[in-house]
PDB file of N, CA and C in Angstrom:
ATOM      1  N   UNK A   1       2.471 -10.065  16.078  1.00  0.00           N
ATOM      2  CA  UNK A   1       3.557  -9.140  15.943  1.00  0.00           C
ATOM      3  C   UNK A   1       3.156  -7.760  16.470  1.00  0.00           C
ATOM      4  N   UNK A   2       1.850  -7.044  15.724  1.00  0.00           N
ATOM      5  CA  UNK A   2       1.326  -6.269  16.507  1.00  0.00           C
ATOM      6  C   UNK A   2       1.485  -5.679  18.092  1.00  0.00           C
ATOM      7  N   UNK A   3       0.970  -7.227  18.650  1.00  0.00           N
ATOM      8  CA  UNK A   3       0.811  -6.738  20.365  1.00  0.00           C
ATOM      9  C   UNK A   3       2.202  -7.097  20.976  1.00  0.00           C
ATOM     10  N   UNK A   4       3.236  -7.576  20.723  1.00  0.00           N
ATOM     11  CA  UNK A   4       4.682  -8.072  20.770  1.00  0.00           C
ATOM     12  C   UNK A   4       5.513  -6.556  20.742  1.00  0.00           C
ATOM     13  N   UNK A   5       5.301  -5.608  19.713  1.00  0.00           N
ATOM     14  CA  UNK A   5       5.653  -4.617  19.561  1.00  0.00           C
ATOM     15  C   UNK A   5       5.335  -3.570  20.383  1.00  0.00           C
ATOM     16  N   UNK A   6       3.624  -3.462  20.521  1.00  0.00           N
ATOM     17  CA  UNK A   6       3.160  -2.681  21.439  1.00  0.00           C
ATOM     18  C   UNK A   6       3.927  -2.971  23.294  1.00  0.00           C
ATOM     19  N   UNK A   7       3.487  -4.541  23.582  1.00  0.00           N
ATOM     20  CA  UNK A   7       4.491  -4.686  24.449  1.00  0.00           C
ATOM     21  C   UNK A   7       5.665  -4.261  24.902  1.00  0.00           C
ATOM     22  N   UNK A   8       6.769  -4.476  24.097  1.00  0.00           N
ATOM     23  CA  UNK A   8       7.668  -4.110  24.008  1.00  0.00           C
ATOM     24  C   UNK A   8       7.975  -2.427  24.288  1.00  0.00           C
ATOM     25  N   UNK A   9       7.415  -2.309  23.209  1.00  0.00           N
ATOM     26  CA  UNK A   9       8.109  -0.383  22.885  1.00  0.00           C
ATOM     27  C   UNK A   9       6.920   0.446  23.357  1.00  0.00           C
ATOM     28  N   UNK A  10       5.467  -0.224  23.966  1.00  0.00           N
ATOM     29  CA  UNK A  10       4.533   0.742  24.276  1.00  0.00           C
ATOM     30  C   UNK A  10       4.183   1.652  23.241  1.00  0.00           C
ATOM     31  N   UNK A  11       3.716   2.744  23.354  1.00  0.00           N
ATOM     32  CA  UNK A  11       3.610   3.865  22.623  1.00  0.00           C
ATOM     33  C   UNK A  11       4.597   4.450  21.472  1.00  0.00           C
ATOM     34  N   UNK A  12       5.680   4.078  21.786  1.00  0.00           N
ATOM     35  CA  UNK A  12       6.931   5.003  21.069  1.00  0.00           C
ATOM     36  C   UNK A  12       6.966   4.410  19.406  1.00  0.00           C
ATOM     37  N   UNK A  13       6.422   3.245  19.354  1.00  0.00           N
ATOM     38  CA  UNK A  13       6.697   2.682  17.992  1.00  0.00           C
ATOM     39  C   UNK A  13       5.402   1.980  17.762  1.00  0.00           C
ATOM     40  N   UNK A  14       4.988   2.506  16.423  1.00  0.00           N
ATOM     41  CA  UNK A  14       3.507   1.456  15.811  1.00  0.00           C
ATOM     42  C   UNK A  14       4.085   0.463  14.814  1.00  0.00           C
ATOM     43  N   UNK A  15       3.780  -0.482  14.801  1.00  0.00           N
ATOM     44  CA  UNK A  15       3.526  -1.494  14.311  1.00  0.00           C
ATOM     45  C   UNK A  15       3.038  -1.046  12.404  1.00  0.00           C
ATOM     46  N   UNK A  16       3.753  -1.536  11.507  1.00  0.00           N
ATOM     47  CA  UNK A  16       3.364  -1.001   9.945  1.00  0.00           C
ATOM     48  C   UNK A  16       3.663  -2.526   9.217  1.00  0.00           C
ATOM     49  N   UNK A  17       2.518  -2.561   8.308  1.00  0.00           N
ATOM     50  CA  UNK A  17       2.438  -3.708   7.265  1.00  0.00           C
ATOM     51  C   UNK A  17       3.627  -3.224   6.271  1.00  0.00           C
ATOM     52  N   UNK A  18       4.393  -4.145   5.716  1.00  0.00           N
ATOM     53  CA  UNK A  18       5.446  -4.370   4.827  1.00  0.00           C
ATOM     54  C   UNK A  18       4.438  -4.135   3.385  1.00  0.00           C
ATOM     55  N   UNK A  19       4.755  -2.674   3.169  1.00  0.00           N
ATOM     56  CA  UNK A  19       4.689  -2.327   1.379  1.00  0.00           C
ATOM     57  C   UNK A  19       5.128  -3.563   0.878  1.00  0.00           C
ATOM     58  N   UNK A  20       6.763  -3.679   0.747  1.00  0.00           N
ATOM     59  CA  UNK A  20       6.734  -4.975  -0.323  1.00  0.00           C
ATOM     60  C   UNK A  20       6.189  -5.827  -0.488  1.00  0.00           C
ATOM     61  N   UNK A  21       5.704  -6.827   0.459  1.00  0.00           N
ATOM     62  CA  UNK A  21       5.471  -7.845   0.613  1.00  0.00           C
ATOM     63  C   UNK A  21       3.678  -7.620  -0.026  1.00  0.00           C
ATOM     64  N   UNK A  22       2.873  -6.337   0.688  1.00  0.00           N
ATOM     65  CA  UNK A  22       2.091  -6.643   0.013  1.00  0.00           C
ATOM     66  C   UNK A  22       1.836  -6.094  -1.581  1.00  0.00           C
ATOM     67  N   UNK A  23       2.708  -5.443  -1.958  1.00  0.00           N
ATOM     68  CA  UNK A  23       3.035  -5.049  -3.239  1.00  0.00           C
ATOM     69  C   UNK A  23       3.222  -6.056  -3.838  1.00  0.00           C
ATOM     70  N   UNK A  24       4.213  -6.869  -3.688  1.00  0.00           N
ATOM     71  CA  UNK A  24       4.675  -8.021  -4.187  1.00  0.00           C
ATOM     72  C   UNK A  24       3.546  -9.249  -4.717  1.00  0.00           C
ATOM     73  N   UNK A  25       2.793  -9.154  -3.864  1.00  0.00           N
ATOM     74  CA  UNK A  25       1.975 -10.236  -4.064  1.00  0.00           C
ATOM     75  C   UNK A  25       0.274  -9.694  -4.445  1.00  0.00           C
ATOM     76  N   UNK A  26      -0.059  -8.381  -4.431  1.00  0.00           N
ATOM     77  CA  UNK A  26      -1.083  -7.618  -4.883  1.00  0.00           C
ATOM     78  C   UNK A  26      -1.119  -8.593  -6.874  1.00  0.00           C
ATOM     79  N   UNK A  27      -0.661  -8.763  -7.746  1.00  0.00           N
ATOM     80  CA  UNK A  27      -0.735  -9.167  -9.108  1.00  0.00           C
ATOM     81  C   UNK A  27      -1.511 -10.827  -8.562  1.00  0.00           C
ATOM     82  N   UNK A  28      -0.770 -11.709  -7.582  1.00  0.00           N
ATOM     83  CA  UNK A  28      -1.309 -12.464  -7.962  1.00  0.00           C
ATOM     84  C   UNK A  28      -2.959 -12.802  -6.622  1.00  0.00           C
ATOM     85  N   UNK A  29      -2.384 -11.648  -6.031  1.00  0.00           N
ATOM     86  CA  UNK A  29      -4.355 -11.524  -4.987  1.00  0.00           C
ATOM     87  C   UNK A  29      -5.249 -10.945  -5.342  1.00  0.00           C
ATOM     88  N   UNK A  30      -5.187  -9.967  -6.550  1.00  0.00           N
ATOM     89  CA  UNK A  30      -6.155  -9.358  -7.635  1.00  0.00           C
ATOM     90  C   UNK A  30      -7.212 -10.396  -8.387  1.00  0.00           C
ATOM     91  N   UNK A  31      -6.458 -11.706  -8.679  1.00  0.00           N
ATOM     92  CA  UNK A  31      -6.895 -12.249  -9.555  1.00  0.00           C
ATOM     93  C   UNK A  31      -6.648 -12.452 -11.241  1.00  0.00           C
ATOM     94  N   UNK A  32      -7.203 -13.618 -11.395  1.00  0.00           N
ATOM     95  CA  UNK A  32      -7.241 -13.355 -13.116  1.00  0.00           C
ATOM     96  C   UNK A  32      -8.004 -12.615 -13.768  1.00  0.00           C
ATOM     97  N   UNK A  33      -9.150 -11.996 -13.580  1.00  0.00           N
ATOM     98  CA  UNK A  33      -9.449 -11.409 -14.015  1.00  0.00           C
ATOM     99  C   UNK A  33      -8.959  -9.999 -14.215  1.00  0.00           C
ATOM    100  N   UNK A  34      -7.772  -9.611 -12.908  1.00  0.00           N
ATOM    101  CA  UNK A  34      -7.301  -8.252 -13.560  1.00  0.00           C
ATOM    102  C   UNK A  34      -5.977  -8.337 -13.811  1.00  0.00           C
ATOM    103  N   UNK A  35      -5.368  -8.812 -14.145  1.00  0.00           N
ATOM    104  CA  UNK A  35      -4.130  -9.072 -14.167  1.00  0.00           C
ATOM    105  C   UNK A  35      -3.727  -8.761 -15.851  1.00  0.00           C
ATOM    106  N   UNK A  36      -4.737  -8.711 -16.488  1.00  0.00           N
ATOM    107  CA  UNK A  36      -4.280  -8.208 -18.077  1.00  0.00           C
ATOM    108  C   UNK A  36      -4.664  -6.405 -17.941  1.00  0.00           C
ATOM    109  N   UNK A  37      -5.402  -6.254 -16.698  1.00  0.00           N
ATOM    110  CA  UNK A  37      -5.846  -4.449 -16.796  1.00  0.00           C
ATOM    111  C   UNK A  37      -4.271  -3.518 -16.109  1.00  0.00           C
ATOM    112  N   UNK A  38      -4.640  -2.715 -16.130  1.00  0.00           N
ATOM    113  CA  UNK A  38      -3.611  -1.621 -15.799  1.00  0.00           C
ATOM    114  C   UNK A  38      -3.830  -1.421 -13.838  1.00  0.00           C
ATOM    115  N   UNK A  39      -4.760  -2.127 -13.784  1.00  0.00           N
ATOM    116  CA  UNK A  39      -5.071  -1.797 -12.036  1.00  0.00           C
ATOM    117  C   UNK A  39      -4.358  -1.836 -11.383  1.00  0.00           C
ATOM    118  N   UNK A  40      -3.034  -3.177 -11.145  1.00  0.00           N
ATOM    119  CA  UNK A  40      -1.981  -3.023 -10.618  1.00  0.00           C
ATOM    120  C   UNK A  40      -1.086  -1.821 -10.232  1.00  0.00           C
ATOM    121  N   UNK A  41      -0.324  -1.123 -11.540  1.00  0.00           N
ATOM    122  CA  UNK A  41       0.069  -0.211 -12.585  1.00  0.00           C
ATOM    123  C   UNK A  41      -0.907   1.096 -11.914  1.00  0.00           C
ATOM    124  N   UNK A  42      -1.976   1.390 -11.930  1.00  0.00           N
ATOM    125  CA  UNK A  42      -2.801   2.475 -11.213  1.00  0.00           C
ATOM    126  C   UNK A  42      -2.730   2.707 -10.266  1.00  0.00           C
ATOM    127  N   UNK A  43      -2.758   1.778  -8.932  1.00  0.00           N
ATOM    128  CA  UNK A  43      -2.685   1.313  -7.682  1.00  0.00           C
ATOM    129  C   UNK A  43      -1.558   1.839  -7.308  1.00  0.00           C
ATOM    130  N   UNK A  44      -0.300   1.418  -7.767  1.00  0.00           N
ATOM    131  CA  UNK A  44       1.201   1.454  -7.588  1.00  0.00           C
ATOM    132  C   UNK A  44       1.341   3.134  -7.955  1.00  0.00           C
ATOM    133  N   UNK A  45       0.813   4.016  -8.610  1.00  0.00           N
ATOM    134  CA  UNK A  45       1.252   5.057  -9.211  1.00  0.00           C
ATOM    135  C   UNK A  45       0.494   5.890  -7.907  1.00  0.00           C
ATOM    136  N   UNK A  46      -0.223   5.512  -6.888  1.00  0.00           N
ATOM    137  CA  UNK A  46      -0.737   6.403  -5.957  1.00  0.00           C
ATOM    138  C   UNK A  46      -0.494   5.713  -4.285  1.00  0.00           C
ATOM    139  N   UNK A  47       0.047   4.486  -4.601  1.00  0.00           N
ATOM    140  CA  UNK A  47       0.355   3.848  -3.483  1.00  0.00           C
ATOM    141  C   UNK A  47       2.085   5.070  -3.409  1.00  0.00           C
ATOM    142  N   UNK A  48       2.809   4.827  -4.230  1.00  0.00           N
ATOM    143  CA  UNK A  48       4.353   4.749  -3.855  1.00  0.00           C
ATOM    144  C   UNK A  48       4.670   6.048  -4.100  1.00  0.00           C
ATOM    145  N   UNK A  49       2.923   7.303  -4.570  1.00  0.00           N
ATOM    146  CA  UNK A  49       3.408   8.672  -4.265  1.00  0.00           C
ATOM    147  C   UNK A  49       3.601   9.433  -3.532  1.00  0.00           C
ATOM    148  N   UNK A  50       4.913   9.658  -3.280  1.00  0.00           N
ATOM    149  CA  UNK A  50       5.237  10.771  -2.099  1.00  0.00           C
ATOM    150  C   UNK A  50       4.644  12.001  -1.636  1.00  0.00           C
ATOM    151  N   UNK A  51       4.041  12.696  -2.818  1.00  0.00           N
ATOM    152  CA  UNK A  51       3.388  14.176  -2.840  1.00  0.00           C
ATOM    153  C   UNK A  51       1.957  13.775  -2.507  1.00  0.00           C
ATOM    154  N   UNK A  52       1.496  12.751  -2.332  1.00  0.00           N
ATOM    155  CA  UNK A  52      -0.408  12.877  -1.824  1.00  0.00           C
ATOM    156  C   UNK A  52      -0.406  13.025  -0.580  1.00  0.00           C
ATOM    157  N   UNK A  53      -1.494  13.279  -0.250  1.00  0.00           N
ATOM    158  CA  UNK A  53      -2.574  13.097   1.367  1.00  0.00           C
ATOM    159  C   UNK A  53      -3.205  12.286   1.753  1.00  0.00           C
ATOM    160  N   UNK A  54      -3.582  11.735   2.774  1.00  0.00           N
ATOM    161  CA  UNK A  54      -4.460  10.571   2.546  1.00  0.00           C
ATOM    162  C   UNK A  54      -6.247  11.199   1.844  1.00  0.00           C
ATOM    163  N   UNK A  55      -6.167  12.282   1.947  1.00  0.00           N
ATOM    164  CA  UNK A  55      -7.654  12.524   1.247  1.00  0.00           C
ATOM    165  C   UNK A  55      -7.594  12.379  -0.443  1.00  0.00           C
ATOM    166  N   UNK A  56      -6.566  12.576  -0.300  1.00  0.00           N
ATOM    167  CA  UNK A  56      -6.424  12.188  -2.380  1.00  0.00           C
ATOM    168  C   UNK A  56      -6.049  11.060  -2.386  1.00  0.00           C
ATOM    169  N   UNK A  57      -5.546  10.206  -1.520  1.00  0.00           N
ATOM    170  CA  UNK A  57      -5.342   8.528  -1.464  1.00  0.00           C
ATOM    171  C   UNK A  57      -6.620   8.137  -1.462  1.00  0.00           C
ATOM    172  N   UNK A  58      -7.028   8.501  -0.852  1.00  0.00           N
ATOM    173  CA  UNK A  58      -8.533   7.717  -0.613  1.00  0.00           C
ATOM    174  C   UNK A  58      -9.553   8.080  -1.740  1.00  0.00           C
ATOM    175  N   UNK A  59      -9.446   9.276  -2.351  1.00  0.00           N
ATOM    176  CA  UNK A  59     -10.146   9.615  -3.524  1.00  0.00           C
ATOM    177  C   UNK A  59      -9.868   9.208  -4.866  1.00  0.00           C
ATOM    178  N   UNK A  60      -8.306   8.962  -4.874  1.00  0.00           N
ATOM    179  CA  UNK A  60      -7.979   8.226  -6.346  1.00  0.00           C
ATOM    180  C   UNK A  60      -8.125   6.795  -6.292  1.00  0.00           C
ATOM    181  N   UNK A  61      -7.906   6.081  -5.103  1.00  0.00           N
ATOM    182  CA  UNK A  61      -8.160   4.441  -4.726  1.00  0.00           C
ATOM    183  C   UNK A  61      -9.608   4.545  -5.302  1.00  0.00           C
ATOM    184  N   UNK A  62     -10.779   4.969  -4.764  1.00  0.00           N
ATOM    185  CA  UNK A  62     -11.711   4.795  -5.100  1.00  0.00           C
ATOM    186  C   UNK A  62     -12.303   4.466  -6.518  1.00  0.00           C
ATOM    187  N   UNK A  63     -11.899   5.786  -7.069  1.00  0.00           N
ATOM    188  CA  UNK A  63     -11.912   5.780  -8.590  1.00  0.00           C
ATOM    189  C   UNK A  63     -10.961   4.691  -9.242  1.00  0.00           C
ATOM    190  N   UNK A  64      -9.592   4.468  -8.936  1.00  0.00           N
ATOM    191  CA  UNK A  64      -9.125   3.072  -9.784  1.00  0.00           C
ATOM    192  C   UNK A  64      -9.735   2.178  -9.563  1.00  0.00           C
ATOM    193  N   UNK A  65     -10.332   1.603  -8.165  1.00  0.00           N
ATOM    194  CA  UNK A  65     -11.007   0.215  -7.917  1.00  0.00           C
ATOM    195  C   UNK A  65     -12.299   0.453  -8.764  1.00  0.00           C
ATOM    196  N   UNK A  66     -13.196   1.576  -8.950  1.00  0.00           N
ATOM    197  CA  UNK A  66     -14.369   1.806  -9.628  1.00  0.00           C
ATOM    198  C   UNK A  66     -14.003   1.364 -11.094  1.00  0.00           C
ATOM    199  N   UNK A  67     -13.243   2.011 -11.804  1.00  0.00           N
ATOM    200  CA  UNK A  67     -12.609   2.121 -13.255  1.00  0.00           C
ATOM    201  C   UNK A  67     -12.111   0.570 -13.488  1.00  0.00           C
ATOM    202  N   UNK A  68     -11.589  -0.169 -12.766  1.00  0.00           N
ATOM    203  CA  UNK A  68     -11.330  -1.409 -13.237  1.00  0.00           C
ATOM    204  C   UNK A  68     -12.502  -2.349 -12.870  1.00  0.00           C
ATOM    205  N   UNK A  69     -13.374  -2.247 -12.175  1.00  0.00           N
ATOM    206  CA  UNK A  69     -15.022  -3.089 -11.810  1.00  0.00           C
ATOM    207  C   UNK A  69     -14.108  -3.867 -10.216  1.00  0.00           C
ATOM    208  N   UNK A  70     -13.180  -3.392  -9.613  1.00  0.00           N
ATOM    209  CA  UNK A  70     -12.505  -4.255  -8.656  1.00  0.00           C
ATOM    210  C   UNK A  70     -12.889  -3.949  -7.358  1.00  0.00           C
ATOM    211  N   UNK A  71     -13.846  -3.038  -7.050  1.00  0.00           N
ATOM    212  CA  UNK A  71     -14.457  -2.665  -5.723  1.00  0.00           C
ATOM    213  C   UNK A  71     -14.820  -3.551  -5.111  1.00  0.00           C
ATOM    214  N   UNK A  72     -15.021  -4.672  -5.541  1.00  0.00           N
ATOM    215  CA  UNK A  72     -15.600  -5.747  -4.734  1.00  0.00           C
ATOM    216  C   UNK A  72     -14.620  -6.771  -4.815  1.00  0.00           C
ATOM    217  N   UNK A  73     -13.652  -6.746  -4.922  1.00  0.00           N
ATOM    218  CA  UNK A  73     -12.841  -7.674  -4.719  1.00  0.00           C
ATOM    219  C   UNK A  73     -12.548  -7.701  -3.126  1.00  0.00           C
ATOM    220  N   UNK A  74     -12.282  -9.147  -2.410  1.00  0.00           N
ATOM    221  CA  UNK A  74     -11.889  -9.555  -1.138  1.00  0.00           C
ATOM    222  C   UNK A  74     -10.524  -8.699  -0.779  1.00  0.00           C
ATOM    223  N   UNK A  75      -9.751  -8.909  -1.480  1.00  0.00           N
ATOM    224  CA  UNK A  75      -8.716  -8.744  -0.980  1.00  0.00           C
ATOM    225  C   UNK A  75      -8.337  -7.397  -0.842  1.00  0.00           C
ATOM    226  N   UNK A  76      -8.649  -6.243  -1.718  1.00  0.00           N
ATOM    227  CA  UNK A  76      -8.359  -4.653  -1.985  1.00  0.00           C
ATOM    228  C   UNK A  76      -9.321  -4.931  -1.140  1.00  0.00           C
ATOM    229  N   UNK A  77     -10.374  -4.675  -0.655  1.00  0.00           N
ATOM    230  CA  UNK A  77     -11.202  -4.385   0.239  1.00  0.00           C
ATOM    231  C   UNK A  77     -10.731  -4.156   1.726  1.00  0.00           C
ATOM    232  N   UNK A  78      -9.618  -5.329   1.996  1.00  0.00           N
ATOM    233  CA  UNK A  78      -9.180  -5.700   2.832  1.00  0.00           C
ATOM    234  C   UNK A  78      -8.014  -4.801   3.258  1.00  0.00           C
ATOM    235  N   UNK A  79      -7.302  -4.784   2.483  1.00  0.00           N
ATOM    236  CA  UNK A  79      -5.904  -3.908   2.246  1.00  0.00           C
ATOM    237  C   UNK A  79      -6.242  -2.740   2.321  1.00  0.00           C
ATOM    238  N   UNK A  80      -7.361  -1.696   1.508  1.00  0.00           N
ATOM    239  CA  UNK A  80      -7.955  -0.523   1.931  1.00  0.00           C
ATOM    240  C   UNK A  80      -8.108  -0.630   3.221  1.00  0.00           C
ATOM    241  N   UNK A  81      -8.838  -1.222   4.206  1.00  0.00           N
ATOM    242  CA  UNK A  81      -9.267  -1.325   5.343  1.00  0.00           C
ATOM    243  C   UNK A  81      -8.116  -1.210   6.480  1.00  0.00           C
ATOM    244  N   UNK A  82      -7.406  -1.612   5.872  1.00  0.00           N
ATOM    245  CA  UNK A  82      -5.796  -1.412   6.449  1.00  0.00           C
ATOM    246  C   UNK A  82      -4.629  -0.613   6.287  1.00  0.00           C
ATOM    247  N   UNK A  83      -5.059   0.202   5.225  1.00  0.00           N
ATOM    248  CA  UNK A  83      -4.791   1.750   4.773  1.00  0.00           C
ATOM    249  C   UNK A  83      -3.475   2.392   5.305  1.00  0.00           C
ATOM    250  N   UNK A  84      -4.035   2.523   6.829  1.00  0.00           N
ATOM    251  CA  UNK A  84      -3.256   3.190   7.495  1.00  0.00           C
ATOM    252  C   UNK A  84      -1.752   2.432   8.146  1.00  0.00           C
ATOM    253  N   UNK A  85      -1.875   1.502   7.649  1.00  0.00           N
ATOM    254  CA  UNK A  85      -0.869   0.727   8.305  1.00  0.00           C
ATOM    255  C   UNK A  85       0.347   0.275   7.456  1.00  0.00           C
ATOM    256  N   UNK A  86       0.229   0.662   6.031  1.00  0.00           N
ATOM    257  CA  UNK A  86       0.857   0.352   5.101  1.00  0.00           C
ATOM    258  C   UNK A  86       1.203   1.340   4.008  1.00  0.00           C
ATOM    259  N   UNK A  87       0.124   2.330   3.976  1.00  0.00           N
ATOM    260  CA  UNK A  87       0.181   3.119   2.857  1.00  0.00           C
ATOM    261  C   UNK A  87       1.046   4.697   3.678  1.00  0.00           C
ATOM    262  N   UNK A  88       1.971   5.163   2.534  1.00  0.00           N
ATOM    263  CA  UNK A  88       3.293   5.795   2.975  1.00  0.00           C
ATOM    264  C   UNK A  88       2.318   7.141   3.345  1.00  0.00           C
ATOM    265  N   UNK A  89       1.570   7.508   2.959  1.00  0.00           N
ATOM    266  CA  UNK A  89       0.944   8.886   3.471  1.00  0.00           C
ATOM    267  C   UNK A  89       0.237   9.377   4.186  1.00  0.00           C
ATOM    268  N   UNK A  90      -0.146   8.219   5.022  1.00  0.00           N
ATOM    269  CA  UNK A  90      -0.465   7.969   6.782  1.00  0.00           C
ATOM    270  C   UNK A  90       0.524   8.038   7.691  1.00  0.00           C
ATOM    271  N   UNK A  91       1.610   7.815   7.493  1.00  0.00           N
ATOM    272  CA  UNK A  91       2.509   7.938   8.533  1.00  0.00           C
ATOM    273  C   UNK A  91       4.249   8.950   7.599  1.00  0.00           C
ATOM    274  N   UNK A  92       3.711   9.675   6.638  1.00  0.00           N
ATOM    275  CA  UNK A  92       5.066  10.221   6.332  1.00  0.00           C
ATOM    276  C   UNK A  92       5.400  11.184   6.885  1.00  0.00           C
ATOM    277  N   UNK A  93       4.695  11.602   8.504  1.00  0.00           N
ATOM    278  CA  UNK A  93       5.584  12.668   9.035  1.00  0.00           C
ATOM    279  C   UNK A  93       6.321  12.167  10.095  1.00  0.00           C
ATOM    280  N   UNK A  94       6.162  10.507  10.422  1.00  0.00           N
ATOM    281  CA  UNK A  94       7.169   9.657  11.442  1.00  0.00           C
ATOM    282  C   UNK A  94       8.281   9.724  10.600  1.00  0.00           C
ATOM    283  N   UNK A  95       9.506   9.818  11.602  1.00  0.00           N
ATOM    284  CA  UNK A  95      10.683   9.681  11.487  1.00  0.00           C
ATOM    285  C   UNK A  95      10.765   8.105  11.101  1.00  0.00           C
ATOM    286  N   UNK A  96      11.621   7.239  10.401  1.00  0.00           N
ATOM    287  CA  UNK A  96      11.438   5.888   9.861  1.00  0.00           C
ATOM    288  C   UNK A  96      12.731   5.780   9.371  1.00  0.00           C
ATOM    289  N   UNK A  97      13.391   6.987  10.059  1.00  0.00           N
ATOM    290  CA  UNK A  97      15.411   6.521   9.432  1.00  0.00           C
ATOM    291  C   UNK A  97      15.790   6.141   8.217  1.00  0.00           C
ATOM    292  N   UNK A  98      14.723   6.495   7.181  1.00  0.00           N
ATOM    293  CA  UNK A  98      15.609   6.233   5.940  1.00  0.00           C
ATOM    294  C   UNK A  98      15.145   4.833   5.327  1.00  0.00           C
ATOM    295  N   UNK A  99      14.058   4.096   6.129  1.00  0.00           N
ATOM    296  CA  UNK A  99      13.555   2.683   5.753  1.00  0.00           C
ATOM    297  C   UNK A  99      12.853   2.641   4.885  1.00  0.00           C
ATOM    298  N   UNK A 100      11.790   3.993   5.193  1.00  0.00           N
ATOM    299  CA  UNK A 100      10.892   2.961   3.770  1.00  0.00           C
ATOM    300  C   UNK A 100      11.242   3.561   2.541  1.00  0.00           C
ATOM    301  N   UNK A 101      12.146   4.998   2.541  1.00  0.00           N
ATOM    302  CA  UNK A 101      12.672   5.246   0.813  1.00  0.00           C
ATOM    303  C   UNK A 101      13.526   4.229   0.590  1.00  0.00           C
ATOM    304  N   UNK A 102      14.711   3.742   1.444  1.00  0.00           N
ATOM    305  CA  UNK A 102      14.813   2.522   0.645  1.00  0.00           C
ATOM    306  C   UNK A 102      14.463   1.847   0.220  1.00  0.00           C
ATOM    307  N   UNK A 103      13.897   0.795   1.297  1.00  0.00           N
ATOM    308  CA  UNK A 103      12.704   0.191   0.622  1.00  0.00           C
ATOM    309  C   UNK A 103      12.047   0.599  -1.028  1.00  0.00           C
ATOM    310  N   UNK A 104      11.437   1.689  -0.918  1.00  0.00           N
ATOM    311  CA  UNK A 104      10.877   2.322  -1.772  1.00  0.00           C
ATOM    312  C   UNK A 104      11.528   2.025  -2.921  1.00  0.00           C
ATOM    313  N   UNK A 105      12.881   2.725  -2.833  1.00  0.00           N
ATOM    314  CA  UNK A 105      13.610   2.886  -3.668  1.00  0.00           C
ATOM    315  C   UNK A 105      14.033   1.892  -4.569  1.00  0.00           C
ATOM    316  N   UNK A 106      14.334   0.375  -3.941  1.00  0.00           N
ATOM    317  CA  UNK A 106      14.679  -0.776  -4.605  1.00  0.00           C
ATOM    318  C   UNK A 106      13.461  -1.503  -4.732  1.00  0.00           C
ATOM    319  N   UNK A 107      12.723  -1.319  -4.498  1.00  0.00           N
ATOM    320  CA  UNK A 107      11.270  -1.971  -4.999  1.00  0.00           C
ATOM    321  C   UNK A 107      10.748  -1.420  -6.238  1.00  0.00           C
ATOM    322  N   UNK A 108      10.526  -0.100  -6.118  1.00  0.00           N
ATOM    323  CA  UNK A 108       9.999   0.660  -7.369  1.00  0.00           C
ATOM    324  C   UNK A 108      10.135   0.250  -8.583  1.00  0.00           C
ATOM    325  N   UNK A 109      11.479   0.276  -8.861  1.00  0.00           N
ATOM    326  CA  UNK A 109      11.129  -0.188  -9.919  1.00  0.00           C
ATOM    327  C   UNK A 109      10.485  -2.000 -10.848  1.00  0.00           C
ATOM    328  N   UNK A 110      11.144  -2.586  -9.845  1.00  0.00           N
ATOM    329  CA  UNK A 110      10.331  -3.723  -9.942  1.00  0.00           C
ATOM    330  C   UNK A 110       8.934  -4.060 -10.204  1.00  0.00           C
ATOM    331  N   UNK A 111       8.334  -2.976  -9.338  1.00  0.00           N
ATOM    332  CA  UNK A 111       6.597  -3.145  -9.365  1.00  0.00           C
ATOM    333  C   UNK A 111       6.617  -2.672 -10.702  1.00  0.00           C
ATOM    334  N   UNK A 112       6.594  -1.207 -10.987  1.00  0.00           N
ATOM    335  CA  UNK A 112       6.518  -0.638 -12.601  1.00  0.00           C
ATOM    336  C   UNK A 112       6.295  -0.985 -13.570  1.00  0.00           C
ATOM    337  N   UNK A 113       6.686  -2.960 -13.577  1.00  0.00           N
ATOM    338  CA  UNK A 113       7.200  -3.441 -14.485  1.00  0.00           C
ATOM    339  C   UNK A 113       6.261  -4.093 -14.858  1.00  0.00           C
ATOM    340  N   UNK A 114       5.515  -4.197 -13.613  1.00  0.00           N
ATOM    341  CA  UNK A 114       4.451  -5.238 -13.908  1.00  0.00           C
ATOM    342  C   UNK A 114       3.351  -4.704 -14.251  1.00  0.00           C
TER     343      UNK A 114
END
């Protein structure tokens, strides 16, 4: 999809991983072991904030993955690593027409919940 896009639109448009999808499925790629902690719930409260930077993204990620023992998990490892492609405060000075607060917007509360 990536190079399909680049193809296509060249330069003018990057290519971004779907928040929901990996929101959505972050509870059950954590594992059992965290799925009774608040890590989810932590994660979500600095993933879907509008007011950070990525230098305080990257500084509070750290500390929740530390605080729950989840630094070494495969999958956050992975998803950090990919940061920029998904997380809203890498790219919130692109224009995005109104997509991902929707998005945002009807997701939010869903995650919260969990």
């Amino acid at each position: 999809m990536k190079g399909a896009i680049k193809n296509v639109f060249g330069d003018i448009v990057t290519h971004r991983l779907c928040m929901w999808h990996i929101m959505n499925k972050m509870p059950e790629k954590v594992g059992d072991a965290f799925r009774d902690t608040d890590l989810v719930k932590d994660l979500c409260g600095i993933i879907w904030n509008e007011e950070i930077d990525s230098i305080e993204f990257e500084e509070q990620w750290t500390s929740i993955v530390n605080k729950h023992g989840a630094s070494e998990n495969e999958w956050l490892v992975s998803m950090y690593g990919m940061r920029e492609q998904w997380i809203p405060c890498y790219f919130k000075d692109l224009f995005l027409g109104g997509l991902l607060k929707t998005t945002s917007r009807s997701f939010s509360g869903i995650l919260h919940e969990v």
